[in-house]
PDB file of N, CA and C in Angstrom:
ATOM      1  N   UNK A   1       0.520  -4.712  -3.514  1.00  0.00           N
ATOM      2  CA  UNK A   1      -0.692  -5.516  -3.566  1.00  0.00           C
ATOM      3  C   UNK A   1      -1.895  -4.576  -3.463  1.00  0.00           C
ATOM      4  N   UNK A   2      -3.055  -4.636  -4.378  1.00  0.00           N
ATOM      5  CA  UNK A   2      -4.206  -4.172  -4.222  1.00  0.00           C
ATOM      6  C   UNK A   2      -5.017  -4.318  -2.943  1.00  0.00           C
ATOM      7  N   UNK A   3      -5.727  -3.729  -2.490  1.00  0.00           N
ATOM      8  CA  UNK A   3      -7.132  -3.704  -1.835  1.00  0.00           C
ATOM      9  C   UNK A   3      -7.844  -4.892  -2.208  1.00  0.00           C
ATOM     10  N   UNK A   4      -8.099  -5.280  -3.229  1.00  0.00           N
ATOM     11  CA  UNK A   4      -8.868  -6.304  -4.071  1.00  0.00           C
ATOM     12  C   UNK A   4      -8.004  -7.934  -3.817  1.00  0.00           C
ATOM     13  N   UNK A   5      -6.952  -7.486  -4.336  1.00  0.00           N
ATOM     14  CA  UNK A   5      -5.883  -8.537  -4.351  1.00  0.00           C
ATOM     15  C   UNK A   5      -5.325  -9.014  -2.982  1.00  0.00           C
ATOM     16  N   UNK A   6      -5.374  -8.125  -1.823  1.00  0.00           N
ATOM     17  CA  UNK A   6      -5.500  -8.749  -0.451  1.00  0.00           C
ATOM     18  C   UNK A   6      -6.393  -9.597   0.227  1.00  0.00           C
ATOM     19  N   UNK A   7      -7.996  -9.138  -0.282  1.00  0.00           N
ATOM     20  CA  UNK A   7      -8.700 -10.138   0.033  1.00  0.00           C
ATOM     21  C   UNK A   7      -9.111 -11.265  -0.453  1.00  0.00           C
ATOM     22  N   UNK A   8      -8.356 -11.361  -1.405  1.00  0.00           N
ATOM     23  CA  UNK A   8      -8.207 -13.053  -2.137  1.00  0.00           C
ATOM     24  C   UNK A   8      -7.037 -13.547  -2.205  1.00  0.00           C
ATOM     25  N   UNK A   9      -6.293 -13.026  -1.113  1.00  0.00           N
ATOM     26  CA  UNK A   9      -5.019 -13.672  -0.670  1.00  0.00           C
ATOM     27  C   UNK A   9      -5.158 -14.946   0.277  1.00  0.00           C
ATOM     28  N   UNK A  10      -4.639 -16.270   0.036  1.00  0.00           N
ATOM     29  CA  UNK A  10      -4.732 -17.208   0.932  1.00  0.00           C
ATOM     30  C   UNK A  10      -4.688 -17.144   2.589  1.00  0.00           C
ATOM     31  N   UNK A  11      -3.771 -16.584   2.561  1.00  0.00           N
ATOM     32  CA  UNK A  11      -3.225 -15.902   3.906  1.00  0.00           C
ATOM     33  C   UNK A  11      -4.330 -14.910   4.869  1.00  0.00           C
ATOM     34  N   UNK A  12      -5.007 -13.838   3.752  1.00  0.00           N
ATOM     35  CA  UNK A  12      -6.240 -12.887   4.162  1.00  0.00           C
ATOM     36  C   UNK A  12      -6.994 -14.086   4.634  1.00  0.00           C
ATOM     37  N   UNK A  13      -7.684 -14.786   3.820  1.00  0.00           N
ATOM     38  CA  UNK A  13      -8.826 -15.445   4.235  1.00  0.00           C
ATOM     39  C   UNK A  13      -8.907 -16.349   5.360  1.00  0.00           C
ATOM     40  N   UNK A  14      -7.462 -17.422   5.180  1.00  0.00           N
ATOM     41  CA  UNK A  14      -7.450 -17.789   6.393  1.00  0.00           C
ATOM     42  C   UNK A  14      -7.482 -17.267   7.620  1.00  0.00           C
ATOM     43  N   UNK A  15      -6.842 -15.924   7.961  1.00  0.00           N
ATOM     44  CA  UNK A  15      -7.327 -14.915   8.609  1.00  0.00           C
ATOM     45  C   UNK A  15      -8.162 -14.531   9.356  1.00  0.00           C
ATOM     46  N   UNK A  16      -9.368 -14.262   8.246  1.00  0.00           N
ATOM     47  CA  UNK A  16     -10.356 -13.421   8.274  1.00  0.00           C
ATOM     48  C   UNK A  16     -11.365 -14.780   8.945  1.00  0.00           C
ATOM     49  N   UNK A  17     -10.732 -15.950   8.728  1.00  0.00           N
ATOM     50  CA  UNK A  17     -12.103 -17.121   8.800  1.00  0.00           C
ATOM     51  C   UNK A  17     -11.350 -17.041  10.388  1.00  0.00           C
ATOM     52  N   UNK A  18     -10.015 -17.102  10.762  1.00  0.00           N
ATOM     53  CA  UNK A  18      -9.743 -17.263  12.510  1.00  0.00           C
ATOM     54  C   UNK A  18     -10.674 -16.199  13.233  1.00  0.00           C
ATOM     55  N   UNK A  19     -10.662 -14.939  12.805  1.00  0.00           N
ATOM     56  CA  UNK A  19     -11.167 -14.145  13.379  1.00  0.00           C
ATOM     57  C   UNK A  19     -12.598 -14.048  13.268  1.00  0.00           C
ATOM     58  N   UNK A  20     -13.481 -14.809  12.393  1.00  0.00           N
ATOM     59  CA  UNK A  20     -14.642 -15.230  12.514  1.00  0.00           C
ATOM     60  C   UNK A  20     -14.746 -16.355  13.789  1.00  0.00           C
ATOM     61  N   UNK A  21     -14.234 -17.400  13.141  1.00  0.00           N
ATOM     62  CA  UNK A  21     -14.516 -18.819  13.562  1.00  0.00           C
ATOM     63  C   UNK A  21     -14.286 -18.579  15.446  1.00  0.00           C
ATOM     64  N   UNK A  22     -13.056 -17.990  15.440  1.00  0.00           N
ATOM     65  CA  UNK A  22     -12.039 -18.499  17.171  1.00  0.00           C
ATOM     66  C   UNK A  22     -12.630 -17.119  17.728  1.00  0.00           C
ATOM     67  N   UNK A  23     -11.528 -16.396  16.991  1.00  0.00           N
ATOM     68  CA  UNK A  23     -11.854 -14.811  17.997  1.00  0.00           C
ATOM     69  C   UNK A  23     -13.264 -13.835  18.151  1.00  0.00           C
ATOM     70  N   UNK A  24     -14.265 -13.998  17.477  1.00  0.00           N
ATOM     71  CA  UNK A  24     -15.273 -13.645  17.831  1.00  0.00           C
ATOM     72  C   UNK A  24     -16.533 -14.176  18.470  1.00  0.00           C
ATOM     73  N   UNK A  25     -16.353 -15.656  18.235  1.00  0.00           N
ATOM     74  CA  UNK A  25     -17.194 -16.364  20.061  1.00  0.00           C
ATOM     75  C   UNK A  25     -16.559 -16.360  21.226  1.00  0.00           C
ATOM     76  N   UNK A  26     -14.874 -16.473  20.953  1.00  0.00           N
ATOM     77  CA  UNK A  26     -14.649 -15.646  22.232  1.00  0.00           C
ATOM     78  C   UNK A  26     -14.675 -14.682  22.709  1.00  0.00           C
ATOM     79  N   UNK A  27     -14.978 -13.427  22.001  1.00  0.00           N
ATOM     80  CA  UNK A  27     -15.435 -12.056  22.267  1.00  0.00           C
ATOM     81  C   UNK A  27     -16.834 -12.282  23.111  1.00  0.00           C
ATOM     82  N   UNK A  28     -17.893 -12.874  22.097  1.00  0.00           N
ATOM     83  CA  UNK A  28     -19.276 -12.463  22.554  1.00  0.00           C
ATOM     84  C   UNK A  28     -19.028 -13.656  24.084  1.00  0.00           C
ATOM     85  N   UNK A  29     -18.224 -13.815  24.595  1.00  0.00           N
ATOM     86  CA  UNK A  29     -18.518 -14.870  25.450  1.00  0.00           C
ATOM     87  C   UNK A  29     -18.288 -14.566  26.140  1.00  0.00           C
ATOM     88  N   UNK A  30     -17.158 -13.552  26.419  1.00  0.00           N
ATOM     89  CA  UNK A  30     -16.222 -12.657  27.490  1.00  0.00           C
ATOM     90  C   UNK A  30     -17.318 -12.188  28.180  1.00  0.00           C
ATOM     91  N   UNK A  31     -17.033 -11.004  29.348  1.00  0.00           N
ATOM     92  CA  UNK A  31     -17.725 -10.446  29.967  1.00  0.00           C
ATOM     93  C   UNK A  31     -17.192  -8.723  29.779  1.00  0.00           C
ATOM     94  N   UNK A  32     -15.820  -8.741  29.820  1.00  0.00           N
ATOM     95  CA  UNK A  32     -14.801  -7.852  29.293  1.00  0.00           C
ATOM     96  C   UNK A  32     -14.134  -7.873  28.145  1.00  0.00           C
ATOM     97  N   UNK A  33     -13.327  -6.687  28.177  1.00  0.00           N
ATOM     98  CA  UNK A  33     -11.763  -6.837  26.969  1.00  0.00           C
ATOM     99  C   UNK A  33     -11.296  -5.909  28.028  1.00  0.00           C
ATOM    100  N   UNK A  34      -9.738  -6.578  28.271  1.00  0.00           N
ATOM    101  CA  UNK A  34      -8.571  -6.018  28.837  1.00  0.00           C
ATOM    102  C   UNK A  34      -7.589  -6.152  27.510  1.00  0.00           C
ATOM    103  N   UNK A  35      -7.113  -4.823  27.362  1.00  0.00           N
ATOM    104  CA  UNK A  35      -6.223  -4.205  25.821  1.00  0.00           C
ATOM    105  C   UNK A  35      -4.912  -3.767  26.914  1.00  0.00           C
ATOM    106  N   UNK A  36      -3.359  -4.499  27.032  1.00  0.00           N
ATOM    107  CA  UNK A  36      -2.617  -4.022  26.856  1.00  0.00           C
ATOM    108  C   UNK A  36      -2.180  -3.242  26.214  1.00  0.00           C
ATOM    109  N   UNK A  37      -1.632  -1.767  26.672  1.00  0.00           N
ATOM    110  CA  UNK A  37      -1.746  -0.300  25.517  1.00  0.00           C
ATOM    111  C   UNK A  37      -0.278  -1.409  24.749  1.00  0.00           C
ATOM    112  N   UNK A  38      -0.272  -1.248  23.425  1.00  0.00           N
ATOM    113  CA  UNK A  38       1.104  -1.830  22.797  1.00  0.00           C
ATOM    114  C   UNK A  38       2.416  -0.933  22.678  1.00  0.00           C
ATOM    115  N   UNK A  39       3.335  -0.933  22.430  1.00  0.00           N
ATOM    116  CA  UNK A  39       4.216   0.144  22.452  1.00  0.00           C
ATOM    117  C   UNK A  39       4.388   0.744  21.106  1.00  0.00           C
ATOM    118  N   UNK A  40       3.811  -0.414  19.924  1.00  0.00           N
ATOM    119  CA  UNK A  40       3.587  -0.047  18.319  1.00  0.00           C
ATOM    120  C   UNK A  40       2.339  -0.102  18.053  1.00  0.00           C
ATOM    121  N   UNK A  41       1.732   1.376  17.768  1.00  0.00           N
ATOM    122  CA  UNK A  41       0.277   2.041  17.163  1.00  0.00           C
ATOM    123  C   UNK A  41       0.147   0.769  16.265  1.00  0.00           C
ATOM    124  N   UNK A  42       1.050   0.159  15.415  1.00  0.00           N
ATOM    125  CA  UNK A  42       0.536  -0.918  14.271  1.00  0.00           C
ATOM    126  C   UNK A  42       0.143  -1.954  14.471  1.00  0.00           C
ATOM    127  N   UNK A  43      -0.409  -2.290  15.312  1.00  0.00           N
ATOM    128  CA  UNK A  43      -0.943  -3.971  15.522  1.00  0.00           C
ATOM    129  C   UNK A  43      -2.034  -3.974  15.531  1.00  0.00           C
ATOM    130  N   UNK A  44      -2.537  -4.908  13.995  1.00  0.00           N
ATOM    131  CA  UNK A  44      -3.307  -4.801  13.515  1.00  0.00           C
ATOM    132  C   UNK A  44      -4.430  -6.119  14.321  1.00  0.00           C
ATOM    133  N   UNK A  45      -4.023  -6.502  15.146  1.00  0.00           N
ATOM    134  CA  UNK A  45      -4.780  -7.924  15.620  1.00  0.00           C
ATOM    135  C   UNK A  45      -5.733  -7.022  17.159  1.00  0.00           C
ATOM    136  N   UNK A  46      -4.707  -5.681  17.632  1.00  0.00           N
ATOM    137  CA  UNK A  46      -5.223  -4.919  18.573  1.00  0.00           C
ATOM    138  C   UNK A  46      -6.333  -4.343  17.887  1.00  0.00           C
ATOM    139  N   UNK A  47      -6.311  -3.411  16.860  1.00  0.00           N
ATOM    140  CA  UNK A  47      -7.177  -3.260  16.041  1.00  0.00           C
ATOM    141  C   UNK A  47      -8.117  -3.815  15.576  1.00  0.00           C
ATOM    142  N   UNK A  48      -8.171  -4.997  15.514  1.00  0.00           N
ATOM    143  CA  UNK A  48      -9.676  -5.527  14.821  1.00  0.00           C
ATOM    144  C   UNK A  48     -10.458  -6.439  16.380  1.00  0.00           C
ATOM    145  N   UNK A  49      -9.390  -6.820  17.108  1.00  0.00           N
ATOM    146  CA  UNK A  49     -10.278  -6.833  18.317  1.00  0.00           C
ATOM    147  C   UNK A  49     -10.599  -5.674  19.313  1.00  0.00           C
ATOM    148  N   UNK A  50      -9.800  -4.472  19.389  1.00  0.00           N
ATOM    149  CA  UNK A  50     -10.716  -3.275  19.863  1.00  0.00           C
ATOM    150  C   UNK A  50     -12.237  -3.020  18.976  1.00  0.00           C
ATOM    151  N   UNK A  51     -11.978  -2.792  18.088  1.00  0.00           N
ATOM    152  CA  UNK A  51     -13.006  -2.575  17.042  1.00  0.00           C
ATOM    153  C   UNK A  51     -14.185  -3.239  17.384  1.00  0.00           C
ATOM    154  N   UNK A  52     -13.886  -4.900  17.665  1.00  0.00           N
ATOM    155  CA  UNK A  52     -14.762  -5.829  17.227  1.00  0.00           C
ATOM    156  C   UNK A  52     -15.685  -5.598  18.937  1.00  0.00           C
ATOM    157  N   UNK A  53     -14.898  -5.161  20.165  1.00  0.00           N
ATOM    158  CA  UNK A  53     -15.540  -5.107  21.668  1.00  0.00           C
ATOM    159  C   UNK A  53     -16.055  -3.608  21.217  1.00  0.00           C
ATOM    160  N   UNK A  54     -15.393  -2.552  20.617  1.00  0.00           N
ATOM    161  CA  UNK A  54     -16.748  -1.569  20.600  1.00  0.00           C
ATOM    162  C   UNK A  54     -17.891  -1.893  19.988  1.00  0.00           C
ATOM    163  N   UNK A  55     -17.817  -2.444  19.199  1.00  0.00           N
ATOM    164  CA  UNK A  55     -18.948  -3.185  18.419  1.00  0.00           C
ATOM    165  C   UNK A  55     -19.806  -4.183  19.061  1.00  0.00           C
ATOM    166  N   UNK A  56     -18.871  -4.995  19.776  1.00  0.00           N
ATOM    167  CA  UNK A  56     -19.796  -5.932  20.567  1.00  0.00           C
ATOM    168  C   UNK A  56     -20.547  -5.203  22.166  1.00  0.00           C
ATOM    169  N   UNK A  57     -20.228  -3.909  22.447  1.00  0.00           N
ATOM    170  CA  UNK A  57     -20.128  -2.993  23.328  1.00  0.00           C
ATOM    171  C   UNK A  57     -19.922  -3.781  24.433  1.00  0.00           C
ATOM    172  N   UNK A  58     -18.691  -4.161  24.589  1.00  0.00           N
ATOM    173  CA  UNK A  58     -17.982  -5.077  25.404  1.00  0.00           C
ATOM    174  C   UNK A  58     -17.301  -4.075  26.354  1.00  0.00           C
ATOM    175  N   UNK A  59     -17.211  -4.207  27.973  1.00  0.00           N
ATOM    176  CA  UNK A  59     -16.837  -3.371  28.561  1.00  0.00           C
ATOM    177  C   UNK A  59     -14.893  -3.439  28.298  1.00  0.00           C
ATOM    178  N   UNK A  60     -14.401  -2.059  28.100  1.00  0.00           N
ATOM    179  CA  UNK A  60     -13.091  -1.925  28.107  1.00  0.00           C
ATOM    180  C   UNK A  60     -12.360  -2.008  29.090  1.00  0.00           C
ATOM    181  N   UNK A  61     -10.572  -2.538  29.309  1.00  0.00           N
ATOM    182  CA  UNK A  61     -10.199  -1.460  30.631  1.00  0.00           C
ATOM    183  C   UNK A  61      -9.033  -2.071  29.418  1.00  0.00           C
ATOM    184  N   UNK A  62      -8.229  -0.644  29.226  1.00  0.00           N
ATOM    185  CA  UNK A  62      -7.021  -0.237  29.050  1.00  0.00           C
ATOM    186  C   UNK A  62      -5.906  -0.492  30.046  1.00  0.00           C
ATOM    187  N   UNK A  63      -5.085  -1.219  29.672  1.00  0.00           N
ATOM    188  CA  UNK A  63      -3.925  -1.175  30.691  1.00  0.00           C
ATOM    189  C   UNK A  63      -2.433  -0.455  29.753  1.00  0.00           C
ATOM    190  N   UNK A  64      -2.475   0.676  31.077  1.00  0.00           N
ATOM    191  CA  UNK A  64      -0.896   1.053  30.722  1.00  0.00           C
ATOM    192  C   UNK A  64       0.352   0.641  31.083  1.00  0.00           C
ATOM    193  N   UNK A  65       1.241   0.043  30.726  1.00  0.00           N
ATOM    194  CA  UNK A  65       1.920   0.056  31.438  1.00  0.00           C
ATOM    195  C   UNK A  65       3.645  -0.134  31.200  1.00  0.00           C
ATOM    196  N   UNK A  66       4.619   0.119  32.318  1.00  0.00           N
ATOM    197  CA  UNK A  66       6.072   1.166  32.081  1.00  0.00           C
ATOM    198  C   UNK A  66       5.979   1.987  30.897  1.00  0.00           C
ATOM    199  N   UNK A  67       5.079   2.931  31.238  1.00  0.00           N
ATOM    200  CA  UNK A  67       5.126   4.582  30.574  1.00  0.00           C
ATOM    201  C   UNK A  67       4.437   4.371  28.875  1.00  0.00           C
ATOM    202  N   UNK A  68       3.845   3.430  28.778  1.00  0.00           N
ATOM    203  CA  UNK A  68       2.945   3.266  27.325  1.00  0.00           C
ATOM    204  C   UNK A  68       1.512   3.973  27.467  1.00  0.00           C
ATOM    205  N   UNK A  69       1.082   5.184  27.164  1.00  0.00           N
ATOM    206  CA  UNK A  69       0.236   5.571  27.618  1.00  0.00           C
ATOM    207  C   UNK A  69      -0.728   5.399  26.202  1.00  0.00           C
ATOM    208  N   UNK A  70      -1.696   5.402  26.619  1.00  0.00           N
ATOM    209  CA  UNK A  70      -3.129   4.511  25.398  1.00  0.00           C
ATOM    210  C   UNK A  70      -3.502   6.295  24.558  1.00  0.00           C
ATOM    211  N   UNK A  71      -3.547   5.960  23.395  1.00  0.00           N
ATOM    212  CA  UNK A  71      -4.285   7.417  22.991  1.00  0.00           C
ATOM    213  C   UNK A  71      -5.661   8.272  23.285  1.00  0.00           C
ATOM    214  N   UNK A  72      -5.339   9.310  23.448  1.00  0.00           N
ATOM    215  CA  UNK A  72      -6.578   9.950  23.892  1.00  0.00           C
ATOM    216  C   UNK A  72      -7.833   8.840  23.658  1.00  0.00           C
ATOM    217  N   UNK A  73      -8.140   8.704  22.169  1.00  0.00           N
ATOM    218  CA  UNK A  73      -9.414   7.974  22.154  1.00  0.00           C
ATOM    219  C   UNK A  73      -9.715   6.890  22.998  1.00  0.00           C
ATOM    220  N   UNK A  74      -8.937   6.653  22.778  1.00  0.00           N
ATOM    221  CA  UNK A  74      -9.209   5.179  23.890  1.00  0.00           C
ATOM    222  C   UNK A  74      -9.182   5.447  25.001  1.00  0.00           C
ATOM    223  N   UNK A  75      -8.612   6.280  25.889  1.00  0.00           N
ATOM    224  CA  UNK A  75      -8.267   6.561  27.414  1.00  0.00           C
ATOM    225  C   UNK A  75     -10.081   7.280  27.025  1.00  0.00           C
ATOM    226  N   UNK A  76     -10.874   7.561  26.176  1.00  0.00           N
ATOM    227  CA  UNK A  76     -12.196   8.239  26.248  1.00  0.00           C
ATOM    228  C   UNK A  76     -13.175   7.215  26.550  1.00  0.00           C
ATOM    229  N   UNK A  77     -13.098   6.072  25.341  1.00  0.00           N
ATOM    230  CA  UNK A  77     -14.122   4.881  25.314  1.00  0.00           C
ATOM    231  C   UNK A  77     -13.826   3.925  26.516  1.00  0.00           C
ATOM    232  N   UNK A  78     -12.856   3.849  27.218  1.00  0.00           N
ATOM    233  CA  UNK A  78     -12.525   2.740  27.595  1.00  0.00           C
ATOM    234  C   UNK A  78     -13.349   3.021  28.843  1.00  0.00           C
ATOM    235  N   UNK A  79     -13.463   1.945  29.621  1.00  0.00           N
ATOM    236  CA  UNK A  79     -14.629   1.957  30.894  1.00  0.00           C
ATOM    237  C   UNK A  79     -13.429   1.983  32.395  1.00  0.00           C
ATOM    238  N   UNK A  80     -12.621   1.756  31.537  1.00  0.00           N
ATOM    239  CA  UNK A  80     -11.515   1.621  32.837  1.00  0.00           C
ATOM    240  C   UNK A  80      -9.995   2.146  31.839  1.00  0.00           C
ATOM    241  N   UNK A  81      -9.113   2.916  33.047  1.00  0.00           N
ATOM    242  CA  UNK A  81      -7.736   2.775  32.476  1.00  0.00           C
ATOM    243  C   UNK A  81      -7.440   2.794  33.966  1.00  0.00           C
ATOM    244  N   UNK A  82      -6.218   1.731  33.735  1.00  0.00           N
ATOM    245  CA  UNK A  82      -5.729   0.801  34.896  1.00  0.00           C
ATOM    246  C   UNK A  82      -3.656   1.156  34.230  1.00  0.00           C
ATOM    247  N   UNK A  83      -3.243   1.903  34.772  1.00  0.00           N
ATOM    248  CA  UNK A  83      -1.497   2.707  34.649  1.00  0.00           C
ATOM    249  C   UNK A  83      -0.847   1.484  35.845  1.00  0.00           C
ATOM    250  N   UNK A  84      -0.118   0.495  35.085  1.00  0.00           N
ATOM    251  CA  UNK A  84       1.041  -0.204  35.789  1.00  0.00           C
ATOM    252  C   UNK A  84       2.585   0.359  35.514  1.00  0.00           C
ATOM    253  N   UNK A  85       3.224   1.549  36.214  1.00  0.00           N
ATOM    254  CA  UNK A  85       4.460   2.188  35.922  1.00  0.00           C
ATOM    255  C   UNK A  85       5.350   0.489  35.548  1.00  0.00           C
ATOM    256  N   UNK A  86       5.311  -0.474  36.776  1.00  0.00           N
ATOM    257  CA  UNK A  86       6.475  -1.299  37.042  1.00  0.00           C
ATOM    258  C   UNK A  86       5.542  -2.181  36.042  1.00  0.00           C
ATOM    259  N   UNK A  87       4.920  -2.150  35.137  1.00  0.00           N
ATOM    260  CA  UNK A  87       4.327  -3.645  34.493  1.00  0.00           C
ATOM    261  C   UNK A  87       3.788  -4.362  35.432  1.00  0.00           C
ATOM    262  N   UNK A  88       3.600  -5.684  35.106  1.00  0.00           N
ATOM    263  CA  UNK A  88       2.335  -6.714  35.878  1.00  0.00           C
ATOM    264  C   UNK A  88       3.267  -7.386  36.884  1.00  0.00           C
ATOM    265  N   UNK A  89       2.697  -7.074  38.113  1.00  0.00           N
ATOM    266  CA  UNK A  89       3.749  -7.254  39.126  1.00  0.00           C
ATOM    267  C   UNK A  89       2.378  -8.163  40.045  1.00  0.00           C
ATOM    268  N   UNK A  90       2.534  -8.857  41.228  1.00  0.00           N
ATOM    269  CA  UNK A  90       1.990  -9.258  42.009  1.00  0.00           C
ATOM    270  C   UNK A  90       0.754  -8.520  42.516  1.00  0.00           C
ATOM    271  N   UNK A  91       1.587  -6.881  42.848  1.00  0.00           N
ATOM    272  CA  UNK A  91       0.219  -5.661  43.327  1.00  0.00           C
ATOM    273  C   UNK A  91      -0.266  -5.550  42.183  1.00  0.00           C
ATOM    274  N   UNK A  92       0.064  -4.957  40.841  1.00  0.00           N
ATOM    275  CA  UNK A  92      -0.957  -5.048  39.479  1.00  0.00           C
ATOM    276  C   UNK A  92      -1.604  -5.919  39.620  1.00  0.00           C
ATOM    277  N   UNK A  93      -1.710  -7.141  39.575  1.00  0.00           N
ATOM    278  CA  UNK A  93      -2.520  -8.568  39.683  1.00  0.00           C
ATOM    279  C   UNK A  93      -3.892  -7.856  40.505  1.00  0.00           C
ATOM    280  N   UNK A  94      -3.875  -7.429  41.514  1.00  0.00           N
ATOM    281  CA  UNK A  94      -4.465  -6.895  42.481  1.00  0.00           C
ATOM    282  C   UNK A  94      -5.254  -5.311  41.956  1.00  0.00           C
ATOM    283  N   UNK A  95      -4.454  -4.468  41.202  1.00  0.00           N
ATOM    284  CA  UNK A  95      -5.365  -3.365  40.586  1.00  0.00           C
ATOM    285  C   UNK A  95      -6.119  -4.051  39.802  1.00  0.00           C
ATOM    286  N   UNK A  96      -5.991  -4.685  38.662  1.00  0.00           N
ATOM    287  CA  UNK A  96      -6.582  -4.990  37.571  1.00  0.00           C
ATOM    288  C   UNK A  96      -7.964  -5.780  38.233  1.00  0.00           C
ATOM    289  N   UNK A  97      -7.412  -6.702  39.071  1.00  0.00           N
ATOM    290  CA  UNK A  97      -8.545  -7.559  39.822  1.00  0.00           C
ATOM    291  C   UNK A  97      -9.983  -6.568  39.780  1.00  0.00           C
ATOM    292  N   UNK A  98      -9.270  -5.610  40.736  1.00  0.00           N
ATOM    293  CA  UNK A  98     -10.370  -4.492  41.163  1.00  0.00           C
ATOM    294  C   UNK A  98     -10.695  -3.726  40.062  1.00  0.00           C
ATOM    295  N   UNK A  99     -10.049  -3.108  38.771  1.00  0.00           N
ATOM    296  CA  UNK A  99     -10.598  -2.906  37.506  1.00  0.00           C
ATOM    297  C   UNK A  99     -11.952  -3.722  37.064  1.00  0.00           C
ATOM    298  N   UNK A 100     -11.357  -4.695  37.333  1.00  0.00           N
ATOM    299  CA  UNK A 100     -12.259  -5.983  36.639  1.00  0.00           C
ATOM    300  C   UNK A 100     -13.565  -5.962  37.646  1.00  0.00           C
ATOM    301  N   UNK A 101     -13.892  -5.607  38.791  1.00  0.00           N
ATOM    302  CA  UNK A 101     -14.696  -6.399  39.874  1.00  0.00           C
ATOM    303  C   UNK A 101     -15.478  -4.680  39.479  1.00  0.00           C
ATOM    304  N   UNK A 102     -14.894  -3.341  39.168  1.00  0.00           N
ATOM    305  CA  UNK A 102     -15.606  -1.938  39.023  1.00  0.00           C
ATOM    306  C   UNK A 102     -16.176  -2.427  38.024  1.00  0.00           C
ATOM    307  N   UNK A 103     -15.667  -2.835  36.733  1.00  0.00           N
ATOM    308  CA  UNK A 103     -16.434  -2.694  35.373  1.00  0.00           C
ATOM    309  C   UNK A 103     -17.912  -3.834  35.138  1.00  0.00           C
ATOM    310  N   UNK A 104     -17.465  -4.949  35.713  1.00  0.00           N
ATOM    311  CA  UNK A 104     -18.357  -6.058  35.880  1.00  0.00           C
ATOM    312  C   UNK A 104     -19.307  -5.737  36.690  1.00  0.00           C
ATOM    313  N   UNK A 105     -19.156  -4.779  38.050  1.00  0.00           N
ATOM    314  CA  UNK A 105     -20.141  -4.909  39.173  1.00  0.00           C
ATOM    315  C   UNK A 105     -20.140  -6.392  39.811  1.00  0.00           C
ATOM    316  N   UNK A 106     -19.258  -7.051  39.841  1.00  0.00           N
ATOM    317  CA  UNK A 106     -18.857  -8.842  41.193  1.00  0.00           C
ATOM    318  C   UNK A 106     -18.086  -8.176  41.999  1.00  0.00           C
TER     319      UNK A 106
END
């Protein structure tokens, strides 16, 4: 499929109109973006909402976690990186909290 021919794909547009319509008033509405690091570089939905909070210069916090470590760039931009070895456990609940309460200033 073309470049051309993707964006006049039914599928593209409907898409492209969710990520207008849904996911970007909920961006500008947030106060944050918390980005689970993914374990596959390819996810393209991580991608256009990282993109869309640097753009909206939406404060970051990266979460790592059981040994997924975020790429350099991002461990650069991000306003927070928050490393859960055991994943989201009861005490994580509790780092992130405090992630959240540094980046916000509450």
């Amino acid at each position: 499929m073309s470049y051309e021919d993707a964006w006049n794909d039914p599928d593209m547009r409907r898409w492209v109109d969710h990520v207008l319509s849904d996911m970007k008033p909920k961006m500008e509405a947030s106060a944050l973006v918390m980005q689970i690091v993914p374990s596959n570089y390819g996810d393209v939905k991580l991608w256009v909402e990282l993109g869309a909070s640097i753009m909206m210069d939406k404060p970051i916090i990266a979460v790592e976690v059981e040994g997924r470590q975020a790429p350099a760039k991002l461990r650069a931009i991000a306003d927070e990186v928050v490393v859960l070895p055991r994943g989201v456990t009861p005490q994580a609940s509790s780092e992130l909290e405090a992630a959240v309460r540094r980046v916000t200033g509450r």
